[in-house]
PDB file of N, CA and C in Angstrom:
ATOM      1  N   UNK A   1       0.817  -1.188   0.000  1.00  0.00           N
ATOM      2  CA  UNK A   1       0.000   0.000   0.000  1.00  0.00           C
ATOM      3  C   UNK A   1       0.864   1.258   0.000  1.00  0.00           C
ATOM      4  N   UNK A   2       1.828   1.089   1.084  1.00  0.00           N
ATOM      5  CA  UNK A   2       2.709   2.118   0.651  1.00  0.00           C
ATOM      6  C   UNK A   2       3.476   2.679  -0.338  1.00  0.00           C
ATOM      7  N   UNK A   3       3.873   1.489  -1.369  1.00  0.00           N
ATOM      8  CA  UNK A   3       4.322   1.525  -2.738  1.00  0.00           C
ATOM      9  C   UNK A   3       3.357   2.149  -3.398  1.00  0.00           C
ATOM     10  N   UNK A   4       2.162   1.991  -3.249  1.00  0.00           N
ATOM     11  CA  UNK A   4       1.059   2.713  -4.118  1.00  0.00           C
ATOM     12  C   UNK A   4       1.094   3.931  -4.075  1.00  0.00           C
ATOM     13  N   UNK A   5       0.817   4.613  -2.827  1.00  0.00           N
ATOM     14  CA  UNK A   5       0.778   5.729  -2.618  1.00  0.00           C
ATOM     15  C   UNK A   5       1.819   6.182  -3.107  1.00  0.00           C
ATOM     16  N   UNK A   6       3.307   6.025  -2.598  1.00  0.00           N
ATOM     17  CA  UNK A   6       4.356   6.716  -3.694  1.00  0.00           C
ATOM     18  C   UNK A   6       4.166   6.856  -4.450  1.00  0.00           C
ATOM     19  N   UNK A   7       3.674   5.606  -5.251  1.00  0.00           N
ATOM     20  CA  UNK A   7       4.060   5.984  -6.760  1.00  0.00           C
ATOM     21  C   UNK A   7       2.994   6.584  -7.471  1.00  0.00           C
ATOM     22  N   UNK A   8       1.841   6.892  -6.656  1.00  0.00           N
ATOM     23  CA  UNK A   8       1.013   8.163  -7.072  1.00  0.00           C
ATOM     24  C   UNK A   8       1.568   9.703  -6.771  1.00  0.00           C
ATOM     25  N   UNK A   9       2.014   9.798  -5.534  1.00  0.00           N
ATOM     26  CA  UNK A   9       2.799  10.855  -5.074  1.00  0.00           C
ATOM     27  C   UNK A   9       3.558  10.938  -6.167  1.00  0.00           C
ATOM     28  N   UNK A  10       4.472  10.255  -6.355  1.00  0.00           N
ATOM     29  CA  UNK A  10       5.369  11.037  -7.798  1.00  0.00           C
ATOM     30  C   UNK A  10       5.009  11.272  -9.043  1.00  0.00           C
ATOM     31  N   UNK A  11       3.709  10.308  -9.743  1.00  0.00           N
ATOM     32  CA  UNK A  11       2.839  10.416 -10.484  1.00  0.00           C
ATOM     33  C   UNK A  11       2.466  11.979 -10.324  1.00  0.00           C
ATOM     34  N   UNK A  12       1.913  12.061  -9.859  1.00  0.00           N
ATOM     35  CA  UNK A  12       1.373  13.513  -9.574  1.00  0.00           C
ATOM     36  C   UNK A  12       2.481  14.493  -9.250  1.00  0.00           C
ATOM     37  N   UNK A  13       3.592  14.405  -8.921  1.00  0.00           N
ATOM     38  CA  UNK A  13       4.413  15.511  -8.795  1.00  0.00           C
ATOM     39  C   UNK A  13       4.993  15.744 -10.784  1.00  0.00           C
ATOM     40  N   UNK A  14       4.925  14.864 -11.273  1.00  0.00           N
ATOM     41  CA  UNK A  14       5.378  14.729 -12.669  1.00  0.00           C
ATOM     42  C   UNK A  14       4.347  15.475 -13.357  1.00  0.00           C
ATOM     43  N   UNK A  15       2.727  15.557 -12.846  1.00  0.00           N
ATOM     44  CA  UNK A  15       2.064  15.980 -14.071  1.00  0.00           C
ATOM     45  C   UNK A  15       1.866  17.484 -12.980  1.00  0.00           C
ATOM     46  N   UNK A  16       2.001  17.882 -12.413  1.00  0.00           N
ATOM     47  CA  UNK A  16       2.527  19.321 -11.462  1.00  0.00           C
ATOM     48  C   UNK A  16       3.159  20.293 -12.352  1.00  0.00           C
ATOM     49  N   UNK A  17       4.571  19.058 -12.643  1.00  0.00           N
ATOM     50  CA  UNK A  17       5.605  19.913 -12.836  1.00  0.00           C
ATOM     51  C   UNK A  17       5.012  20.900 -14.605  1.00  0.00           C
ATOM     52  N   UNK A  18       5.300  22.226 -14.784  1.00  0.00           N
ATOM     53  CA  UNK A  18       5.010  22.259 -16.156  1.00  0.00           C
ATOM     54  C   UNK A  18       6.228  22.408 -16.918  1.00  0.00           C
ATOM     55  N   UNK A  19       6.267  22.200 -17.822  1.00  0.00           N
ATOM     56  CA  UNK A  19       6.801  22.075 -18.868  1.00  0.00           C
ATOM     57  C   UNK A  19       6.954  23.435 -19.594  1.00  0.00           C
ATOM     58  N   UNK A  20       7.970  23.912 -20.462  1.00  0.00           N
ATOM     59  CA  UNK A  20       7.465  25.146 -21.144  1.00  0.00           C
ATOM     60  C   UNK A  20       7.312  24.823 -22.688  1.00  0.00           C
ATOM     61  N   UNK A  21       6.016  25.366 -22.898  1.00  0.00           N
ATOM     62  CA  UNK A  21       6.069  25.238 -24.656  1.00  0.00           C
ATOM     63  C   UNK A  21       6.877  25.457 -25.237  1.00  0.00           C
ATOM     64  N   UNK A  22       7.584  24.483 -26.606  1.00  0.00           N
ATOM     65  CA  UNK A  22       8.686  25.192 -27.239  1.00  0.00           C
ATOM     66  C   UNK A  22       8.300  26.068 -28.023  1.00  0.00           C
ATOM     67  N   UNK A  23       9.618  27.380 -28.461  1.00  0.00           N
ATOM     68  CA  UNK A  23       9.417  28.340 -28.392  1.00  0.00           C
ATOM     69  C   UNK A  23       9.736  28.341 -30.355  1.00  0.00           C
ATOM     70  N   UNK A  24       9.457  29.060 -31.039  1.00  0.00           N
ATOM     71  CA  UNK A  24      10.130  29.410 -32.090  1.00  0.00           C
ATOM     72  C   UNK A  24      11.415  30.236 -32.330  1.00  0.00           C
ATOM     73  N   UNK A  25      12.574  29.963 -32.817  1.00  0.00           N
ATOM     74  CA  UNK A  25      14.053  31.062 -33.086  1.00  0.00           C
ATOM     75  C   UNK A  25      13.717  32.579 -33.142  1.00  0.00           C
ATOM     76  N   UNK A  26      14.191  33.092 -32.590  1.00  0.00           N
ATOM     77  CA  UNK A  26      13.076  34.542 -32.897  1.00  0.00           C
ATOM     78  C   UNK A  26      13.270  34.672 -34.647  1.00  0.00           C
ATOM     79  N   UNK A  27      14.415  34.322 -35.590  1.00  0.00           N
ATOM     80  CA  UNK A  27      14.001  34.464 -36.915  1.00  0.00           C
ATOM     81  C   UNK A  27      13.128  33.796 -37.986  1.00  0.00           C
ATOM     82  N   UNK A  28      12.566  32.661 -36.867  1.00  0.00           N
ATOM     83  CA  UNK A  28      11.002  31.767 -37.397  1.00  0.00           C
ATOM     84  C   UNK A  28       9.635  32.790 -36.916  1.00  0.00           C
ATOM     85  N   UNK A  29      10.146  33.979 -36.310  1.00  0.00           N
ATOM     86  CA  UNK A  29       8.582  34.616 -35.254  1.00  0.00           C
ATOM     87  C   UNK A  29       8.094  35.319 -36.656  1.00  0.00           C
ATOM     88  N   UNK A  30       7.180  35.002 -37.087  1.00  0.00           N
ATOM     89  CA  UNK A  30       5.998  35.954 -37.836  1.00  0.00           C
ATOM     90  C   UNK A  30       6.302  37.617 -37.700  1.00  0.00           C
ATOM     91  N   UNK A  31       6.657  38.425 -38.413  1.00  0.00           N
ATOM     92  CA  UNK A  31       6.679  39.477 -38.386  1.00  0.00           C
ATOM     93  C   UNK A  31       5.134  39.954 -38.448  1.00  0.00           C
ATOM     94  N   UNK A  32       4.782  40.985 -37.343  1.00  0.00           N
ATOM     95  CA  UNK A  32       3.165  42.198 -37.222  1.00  0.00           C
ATOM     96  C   UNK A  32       3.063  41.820 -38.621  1.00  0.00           C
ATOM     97  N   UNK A  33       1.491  41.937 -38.882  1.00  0.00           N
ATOM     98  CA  UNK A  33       1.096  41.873 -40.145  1.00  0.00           C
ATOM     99  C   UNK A  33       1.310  43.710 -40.535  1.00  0.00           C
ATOM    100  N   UNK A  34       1.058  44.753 -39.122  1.00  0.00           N
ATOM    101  CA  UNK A  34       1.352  46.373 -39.656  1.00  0.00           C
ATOM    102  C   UNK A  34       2.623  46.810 -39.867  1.00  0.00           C
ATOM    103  N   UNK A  35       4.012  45.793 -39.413  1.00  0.00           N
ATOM    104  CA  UNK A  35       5.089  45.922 -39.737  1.00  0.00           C
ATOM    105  C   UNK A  35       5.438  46.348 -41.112  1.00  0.00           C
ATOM    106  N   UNK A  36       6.035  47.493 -41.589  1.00  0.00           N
ATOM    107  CA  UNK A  36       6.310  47.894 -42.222  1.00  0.00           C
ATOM    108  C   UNK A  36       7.041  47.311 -43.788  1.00  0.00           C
ATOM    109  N   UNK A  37       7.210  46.850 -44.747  1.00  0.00           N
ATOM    110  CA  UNK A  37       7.937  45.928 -45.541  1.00  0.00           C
ATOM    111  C   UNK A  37       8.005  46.962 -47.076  1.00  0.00           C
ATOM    112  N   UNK A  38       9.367  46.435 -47.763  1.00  0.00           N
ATOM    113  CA  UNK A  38       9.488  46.998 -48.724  1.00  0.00           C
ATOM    114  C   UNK A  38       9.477  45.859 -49.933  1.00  0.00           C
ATOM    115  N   UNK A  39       9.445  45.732 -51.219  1.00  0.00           N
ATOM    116  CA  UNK A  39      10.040  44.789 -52.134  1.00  0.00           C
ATOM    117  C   UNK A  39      11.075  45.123 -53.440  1.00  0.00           C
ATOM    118  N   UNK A  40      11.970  44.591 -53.389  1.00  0.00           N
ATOM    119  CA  UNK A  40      12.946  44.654 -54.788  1.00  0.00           C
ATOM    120  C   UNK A  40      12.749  43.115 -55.460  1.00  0.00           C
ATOM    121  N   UNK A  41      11.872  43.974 -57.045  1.00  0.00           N
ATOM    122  CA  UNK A  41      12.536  42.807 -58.200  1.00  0.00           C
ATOM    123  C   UNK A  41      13.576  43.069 -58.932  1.00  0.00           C
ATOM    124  N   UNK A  42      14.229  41.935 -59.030  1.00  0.00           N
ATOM    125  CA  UNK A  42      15.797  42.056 -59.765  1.00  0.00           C
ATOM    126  C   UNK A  42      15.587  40.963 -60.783  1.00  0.00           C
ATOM    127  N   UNK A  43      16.697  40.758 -61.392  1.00  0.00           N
ATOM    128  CA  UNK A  43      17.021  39.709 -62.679  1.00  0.00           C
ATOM    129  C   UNK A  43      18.109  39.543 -62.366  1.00  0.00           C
ATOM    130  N   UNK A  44      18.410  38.044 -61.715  1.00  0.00           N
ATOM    131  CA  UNK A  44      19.700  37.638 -61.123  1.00  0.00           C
ATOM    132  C   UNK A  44      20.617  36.714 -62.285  1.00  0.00           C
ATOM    133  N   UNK A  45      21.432  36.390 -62.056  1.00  0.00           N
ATOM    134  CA  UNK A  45      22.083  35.223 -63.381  1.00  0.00           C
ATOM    135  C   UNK A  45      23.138  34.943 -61.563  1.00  0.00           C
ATOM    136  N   UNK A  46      22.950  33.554 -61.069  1.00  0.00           N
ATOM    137  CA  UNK A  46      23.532  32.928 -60.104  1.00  0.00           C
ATOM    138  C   UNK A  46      24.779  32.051 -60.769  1.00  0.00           C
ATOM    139  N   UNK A  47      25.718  31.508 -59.630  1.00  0.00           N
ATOM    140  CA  UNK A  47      26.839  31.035 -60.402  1.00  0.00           C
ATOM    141  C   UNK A  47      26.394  29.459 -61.017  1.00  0.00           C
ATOM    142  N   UNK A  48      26.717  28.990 -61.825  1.00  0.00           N
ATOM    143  CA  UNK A  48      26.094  27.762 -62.135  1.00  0.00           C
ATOM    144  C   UNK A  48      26.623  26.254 -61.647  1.00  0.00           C
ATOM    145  N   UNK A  49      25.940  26.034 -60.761  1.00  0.00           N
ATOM    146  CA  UNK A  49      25.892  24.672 -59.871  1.00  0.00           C
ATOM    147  C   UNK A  49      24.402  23.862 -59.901  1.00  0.00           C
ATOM    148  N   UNK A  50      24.543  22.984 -59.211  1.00  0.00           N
ATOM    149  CA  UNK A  50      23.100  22.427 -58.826  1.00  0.00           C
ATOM    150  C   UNK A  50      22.218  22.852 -57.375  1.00  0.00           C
ATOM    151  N   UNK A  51      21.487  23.223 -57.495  1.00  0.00           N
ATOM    152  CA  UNK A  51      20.461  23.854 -56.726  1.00  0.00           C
ATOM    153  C   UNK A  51      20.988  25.430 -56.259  1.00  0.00           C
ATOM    154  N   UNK A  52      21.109  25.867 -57.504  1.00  0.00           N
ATOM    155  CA  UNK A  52      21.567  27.431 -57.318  1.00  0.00           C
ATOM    156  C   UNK A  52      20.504  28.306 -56.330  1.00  0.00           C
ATOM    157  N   UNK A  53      19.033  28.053 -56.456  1.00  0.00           N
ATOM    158  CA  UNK A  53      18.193  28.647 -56.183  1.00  0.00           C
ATOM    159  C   UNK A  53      18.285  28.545 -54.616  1.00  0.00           C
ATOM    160  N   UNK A  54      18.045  27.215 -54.198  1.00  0.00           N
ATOM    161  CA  UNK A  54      18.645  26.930 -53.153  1.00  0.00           C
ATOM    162  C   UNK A  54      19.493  27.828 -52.084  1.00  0.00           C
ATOM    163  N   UNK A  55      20.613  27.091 -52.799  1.00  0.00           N
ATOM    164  CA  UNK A  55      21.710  27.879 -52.293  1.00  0.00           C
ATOM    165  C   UNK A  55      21.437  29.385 -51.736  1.00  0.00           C
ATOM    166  N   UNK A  56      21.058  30.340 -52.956  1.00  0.00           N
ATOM    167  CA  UNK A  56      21.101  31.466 -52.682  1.00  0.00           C
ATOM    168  C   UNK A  56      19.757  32.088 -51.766  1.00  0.00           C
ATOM    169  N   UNK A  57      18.552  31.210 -51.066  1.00  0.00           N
ATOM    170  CA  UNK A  57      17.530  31.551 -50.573  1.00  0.00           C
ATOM    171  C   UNK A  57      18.047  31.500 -49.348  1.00  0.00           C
ATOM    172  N   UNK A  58      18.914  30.264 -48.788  1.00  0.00           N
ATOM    173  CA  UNK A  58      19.346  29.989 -47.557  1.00  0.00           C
ATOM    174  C   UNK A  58      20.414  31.160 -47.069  1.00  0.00           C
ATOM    175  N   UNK A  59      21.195  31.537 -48.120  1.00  0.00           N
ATOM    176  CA  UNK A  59      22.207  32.036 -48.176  1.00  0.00           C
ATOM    177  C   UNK A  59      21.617  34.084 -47.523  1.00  0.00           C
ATOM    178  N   UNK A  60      20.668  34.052 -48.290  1.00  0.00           N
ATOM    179  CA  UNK A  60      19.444  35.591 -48.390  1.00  0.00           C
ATOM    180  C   UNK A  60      18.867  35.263 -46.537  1.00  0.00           C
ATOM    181  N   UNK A  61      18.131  34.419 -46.571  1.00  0.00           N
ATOM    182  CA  UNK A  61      17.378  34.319 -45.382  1.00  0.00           C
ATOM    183  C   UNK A  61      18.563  34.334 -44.331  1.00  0.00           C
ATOM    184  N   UNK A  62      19.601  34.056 -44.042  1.00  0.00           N
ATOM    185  CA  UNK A  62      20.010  34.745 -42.878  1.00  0.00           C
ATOM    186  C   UNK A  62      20.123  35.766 -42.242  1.00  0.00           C
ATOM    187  N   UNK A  63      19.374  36.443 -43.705  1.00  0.00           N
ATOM    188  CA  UNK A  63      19.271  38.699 -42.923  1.00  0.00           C
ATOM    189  C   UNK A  63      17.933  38.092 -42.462  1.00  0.00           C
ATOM    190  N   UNK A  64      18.008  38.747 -41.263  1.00  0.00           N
ATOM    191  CA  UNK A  64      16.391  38.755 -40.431  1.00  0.00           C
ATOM    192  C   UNK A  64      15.307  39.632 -40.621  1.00  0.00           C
ATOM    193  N   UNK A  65      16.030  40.399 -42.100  1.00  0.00           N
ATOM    194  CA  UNK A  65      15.024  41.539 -42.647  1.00  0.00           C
ATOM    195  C   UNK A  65      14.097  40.520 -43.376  1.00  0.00           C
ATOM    196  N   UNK A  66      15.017  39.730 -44.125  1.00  0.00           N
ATOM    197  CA  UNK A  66      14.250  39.142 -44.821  1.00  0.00           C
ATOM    198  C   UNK A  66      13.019  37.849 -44.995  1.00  0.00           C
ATOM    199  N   UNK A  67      11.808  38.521 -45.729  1.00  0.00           N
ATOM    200  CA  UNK A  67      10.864  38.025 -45.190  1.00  0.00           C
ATOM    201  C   UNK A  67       9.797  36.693 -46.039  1.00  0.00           C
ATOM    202  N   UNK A  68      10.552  36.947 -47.428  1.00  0.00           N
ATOM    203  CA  UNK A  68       9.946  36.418 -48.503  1.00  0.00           C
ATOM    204  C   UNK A  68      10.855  36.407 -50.116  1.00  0.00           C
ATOM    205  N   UNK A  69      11.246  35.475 -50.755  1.00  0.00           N
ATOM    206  CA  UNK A  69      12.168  35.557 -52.120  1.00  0.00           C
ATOM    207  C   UNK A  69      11.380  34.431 -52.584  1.00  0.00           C
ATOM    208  N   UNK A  70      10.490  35.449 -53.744  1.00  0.00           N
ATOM    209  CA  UNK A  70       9.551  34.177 -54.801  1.00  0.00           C
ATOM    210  C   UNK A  70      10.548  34.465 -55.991  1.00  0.00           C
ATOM    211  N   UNK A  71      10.729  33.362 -56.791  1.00  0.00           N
ATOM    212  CA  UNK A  71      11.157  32.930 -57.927  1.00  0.00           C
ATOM    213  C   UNK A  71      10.697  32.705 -59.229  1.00  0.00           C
ATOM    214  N   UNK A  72      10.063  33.530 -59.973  1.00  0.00           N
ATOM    215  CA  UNK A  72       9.572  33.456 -61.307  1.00  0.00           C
ATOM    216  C   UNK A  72       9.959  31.912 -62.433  1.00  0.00           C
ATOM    217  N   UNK A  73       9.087  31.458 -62.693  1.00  0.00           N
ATOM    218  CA  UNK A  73       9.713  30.158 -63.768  1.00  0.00           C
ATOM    219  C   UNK A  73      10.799  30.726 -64.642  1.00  0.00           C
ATOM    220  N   UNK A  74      11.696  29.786 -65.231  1.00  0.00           N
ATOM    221  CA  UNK A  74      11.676  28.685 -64.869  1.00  0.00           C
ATOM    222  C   UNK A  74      12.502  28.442 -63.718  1.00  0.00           C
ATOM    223  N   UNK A  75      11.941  27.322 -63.091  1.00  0.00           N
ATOM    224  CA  UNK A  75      12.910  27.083 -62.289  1.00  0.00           C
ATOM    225  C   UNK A  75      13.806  25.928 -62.087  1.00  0.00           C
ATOM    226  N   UNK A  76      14.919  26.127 -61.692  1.00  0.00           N
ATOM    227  CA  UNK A  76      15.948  25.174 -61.831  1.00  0.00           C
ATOM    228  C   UNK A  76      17.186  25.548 -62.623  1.00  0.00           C
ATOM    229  N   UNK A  77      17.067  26.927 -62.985  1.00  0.00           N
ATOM    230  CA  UNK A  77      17.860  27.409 -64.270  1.00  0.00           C
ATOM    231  C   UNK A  77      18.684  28.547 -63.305  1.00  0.00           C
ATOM    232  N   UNK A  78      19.490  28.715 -63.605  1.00  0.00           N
ATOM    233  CA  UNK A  78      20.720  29.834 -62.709  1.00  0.00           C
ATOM    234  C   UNK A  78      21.011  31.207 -63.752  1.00  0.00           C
ATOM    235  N   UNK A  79      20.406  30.790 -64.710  1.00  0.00           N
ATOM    236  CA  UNK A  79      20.982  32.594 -65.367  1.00  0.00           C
ATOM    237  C   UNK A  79      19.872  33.080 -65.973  1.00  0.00           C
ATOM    238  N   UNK A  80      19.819  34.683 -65.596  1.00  0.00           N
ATOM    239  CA  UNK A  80      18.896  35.335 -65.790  1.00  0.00           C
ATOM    240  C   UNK A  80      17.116  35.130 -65.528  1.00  0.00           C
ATOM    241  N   UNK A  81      17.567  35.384 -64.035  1.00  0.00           N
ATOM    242  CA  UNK A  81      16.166  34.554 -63.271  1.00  0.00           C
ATOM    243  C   UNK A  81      15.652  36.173 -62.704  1.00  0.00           C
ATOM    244  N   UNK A  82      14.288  35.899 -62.681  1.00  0.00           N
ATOM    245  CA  UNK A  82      13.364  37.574 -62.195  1.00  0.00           C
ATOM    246  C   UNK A  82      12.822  36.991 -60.494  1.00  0.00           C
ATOM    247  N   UNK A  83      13.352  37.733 -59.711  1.00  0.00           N
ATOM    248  CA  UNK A  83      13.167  37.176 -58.206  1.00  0.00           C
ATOM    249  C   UNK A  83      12.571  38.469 -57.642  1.00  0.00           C
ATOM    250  N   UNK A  84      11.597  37.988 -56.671  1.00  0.00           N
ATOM    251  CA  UNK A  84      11.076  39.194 -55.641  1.00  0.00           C
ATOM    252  C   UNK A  84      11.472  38.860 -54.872  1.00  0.00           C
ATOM    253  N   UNK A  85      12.238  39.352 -53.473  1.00  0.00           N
ATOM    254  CA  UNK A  85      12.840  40.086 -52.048  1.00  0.00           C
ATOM    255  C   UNK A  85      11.592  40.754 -51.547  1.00  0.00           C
ATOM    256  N   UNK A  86      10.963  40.283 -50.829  1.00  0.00           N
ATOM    257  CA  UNK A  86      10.352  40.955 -49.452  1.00  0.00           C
ATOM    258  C   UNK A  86      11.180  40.955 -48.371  1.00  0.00           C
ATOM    259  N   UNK A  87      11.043  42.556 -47.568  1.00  0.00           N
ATOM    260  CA  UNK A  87      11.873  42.636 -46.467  1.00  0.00           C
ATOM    261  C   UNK A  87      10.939  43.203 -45.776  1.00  0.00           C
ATOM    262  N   UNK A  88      11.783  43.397 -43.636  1.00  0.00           N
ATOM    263  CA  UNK A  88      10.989  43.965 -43.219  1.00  0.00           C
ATOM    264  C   UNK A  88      12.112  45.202 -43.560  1.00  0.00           C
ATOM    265  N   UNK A  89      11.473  46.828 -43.547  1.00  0.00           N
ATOM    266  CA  UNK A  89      12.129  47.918 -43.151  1.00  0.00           C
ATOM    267  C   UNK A  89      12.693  48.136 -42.009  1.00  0.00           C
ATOM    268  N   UNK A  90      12.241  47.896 -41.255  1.00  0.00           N
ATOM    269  CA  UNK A  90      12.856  48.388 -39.979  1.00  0.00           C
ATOM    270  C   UNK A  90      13.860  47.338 -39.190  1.00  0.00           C
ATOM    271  N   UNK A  91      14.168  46.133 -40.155  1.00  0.00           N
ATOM    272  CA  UNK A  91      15.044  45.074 -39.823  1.00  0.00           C
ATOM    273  C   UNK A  91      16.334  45.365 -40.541  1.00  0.00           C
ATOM    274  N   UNK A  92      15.939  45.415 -41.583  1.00  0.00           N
ATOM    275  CA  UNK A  92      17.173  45.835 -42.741  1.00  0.00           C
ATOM    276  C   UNK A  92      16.987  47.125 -43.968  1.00  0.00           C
ATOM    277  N   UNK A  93      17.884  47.513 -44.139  1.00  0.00           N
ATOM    278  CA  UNK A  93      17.743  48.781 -45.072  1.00  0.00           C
ATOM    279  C   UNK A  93      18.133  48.308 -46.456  1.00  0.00           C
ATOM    280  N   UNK A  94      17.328  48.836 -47.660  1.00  0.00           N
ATOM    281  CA  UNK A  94      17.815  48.391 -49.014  1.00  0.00           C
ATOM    282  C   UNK A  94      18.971  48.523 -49.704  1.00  0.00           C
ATOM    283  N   UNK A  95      19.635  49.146 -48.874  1.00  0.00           N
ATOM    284  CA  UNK A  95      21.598  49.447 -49.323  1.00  0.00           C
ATOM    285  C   UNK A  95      22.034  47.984 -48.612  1.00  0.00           C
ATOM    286  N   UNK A  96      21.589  47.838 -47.625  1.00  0.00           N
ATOM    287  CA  UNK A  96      23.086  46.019 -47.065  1.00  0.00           C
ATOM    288  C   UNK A  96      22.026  45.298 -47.670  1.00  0.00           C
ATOM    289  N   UNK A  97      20.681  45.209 -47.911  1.00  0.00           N
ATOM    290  CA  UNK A  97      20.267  44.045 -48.428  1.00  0.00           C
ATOM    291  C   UNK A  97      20.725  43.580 -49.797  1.00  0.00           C
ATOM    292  N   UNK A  98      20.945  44.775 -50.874  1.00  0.00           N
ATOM    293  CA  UNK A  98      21.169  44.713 -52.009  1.00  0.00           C
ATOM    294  C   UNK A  98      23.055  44.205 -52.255  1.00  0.00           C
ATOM    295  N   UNK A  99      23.425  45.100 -51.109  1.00  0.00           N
ATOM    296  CA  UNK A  99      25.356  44.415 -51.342  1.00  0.00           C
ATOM    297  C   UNK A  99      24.909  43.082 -51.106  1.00  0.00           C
ATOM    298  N   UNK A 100      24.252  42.630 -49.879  1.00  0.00           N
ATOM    299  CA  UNK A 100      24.246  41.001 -49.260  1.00  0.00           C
ATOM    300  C   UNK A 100      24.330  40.415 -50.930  1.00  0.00           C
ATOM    301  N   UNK A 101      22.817  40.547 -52.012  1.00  0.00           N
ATOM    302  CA  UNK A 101      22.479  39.869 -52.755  1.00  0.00           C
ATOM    303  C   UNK A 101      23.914  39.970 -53.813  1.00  0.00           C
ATOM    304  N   UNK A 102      23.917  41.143 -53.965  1.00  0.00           N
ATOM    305  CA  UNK A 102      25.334  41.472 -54.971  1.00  0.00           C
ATOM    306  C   UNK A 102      26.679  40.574 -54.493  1.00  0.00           C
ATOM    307  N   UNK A 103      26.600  39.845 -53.413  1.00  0.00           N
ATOM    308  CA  UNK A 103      27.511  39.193 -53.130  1.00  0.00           C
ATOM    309  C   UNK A 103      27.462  38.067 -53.184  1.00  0.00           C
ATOM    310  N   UNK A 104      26.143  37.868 -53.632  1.00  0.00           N
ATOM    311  CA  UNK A 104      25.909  35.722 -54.114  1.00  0.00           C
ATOM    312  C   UNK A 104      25.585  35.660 -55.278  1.00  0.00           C
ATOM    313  N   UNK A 105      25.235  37.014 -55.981  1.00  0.00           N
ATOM    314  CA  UNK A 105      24.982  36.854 -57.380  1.00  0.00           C
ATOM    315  C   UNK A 105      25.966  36.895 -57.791  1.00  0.00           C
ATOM    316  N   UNK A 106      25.989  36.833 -59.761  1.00  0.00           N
ATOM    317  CA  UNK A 106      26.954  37.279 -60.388  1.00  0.00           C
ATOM    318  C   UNK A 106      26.861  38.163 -60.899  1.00  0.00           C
ATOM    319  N   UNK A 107      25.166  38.720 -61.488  1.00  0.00           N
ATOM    320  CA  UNK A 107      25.469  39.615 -62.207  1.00  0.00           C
ATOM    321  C   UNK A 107      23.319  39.490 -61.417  1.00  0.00           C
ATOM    322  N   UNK A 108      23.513  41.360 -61.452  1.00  0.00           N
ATOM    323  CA  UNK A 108      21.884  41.811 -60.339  1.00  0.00           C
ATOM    324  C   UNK A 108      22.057  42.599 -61.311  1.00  0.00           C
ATOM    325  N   UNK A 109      20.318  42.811 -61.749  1.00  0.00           N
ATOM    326  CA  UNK A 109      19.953  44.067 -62.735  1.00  0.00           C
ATOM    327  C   UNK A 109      18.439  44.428 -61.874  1.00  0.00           C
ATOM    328  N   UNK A 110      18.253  45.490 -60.940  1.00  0.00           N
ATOM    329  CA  UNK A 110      17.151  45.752 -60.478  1.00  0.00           C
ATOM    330  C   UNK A 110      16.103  46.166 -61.686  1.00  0.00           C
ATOM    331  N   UNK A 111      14.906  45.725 -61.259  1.00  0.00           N
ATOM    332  CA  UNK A 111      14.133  46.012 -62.527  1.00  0.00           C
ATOM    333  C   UNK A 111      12.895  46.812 -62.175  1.00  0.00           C
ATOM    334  N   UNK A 112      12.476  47.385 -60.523  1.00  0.00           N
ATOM    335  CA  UNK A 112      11.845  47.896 -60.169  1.00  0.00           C
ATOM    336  C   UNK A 112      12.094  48.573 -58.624  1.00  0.00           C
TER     337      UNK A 112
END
């Protein structure tokens, strides 16, 4: 009987205890939908490998400005590709976002 009771006693100290929800990286957190955002389309030509696109999204998403890079067809092709950049403003400014990109491209022609 006494075994019982323990092992309810700890039973119950286990579902006591809480736990904390896991949390998201703060650069997975949803930016305010009133947060401020800008967009640049460009016409990129990337260096030619396999999964260029890839490469260069992972490579983009480490600015925490950045919030969104859609890719116009075709895709799978590395030269002369039309890409949209969503950012937030108040994360990053369009002068380091544009060197960042100028530095994985080969050749950036802004087109708007």
């Amino acid at each position: 009987m006494l075994l019982v009771a323990l092992g309810l006693t700890l039973a119950g100290a286990g579902c006591a205890t809480a736990t904390p929800a896991p949390t998201a990286p703060a650069h997975d957190t949803p930016a305010p939908a009133g947060e401020p955002r800008a967009e640049i389309e460009l016409r990129l030509s990337l260096a030619q490998r396999e999964r260029c696109e890839e490469t260069f999204d992972l490579e983009l998403y480490r600015e925490r400005g950045v919030e969104q890079i859609a890719w116009q067809e075709p895709h799978g092709v590395c030269q002369d590709r039309v890409v949209t950049v969503r950012y937030l403003t108040s994360r990053i400014e369009r002068g380091p976002l544009m060197d960042h990109i100028r530095r994985l491209a080969v050749k950036v022609e802004e087109l708007k």
